[in-house]
Protein backbone atom coordinates (compact mmCIF):
# COMPACT_ATOMS: atom_id res chain seq x y z
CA UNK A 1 -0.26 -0.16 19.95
CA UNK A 2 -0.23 1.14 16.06
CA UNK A 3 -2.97 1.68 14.41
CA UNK A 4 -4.41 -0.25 12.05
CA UNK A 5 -7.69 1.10 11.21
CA UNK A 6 -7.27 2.65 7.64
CA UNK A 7 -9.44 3.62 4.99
CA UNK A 8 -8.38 2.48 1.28
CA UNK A 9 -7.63 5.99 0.49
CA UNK A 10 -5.38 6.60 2.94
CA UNK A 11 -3.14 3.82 1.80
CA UNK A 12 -3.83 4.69 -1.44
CA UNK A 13 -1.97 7.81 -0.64
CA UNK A 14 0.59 7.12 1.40
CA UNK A 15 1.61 4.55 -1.48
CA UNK A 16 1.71 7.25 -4.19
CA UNK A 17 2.72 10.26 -2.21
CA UNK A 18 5.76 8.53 -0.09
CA UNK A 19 5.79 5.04 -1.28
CA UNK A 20 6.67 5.74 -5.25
CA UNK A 21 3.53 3.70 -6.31
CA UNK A 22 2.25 4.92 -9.46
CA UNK A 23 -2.15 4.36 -9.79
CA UNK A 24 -2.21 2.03 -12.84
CA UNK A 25 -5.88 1.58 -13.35
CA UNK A 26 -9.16 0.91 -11.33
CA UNK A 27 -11.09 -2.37 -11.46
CA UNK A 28 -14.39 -1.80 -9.47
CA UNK A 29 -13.80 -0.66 -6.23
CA UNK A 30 -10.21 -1.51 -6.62
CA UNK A 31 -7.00 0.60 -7.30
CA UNK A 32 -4.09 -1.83 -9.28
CA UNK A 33 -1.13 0.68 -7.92
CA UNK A 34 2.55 -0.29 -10.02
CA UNK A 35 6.11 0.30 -8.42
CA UNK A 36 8.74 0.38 -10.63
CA UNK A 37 12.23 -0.58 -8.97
CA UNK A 38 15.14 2.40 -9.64
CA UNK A 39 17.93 0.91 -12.05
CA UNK A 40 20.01 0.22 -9.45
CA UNK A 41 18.12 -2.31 -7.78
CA UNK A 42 17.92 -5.67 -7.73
CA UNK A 43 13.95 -5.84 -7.05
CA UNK A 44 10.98 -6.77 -9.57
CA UNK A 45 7.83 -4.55 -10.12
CA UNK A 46 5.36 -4.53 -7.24
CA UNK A 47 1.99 -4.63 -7.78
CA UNK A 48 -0.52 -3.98 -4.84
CA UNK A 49 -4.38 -3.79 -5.49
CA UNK A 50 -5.92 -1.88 -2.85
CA UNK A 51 -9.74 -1.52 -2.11
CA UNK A 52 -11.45 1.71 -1.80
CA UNK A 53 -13.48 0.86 1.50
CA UNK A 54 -13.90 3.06 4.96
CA UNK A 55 -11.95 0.65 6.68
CA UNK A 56 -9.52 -1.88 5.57
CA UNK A 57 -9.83 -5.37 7.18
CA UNK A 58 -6.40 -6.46 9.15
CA UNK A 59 -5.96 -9.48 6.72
CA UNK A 60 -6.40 -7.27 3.53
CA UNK A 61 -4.23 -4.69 5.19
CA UNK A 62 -1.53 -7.38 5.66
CA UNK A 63 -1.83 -8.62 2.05
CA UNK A 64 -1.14 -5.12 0.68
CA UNK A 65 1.55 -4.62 2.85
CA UNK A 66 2.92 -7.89 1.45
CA UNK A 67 2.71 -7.02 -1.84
CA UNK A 68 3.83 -3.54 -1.31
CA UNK A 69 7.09 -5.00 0.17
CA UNK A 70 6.87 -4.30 3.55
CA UNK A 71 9.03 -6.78 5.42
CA UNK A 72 7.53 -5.75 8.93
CA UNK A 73 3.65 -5.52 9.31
CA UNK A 74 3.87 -2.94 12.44
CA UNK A 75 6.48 -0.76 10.74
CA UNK A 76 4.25 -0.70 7.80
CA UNK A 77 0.86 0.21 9.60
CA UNK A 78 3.16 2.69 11.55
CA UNK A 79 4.58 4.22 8.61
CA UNK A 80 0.91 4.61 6.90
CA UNK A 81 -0.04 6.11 10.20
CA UNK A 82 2.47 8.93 10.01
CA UNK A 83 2.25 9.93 5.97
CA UNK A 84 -1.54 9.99 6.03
C-alpha cells in the first residue's frame, strides 16, 4: 500500500526540489507554490496551495495532487514518498 501520511513540508519539498514548483507567497498557514510550463508545452500555470500541517488529510492531499497535475493519485503519493 503507498503511503499517504505526509506532512505539508514534505510536499512542500518534493514540489520545489523535483516538481519545478516555485514558493510564491504564504497566506497563514498556507504555501501558494507557482509552476510555470517550459515553452514548449502546451500546459497553463499550476497553482497548488499547500498547508503547513503534521499530517495532510487524504482529501487535501488529493486536491493538491490535482492541482499539481498529477493524473494518478497513487503514483503521486508514491512519487512524494520517494523524493522526501
Amino acid at each position: 500500500m503507498v503511503s499517504r501520511d505526509f506532512s505539508g513540508d514534505d510536499v512542500i519539498k518534493v514540489l520545489i526540489n523535483v516538481g519545478g514548483f516555485e514558493w510564491q507567497r504564504t497566506n497563514g498557514s498556507h504555501v501558494i507554490l507557482k509552476w510555470f510550463p517550459p515553452e514548449d508545452h502546451d500546459s497553463e500555470i499550476r497553482t497548488v496551495s499547500v498547508p503547513r500541517h503534521d499530517r495532510i488529510d487524504t482529501g487535501t492531499l488529493r486536491t493538491i495532487a490535482d492541482q499539481a497535475g498529477g493524473e494518478d493519485f497513487d503514483a503521486f503519493c508514491q512519487w512524494i514518498d520517494q523524493n522526501r
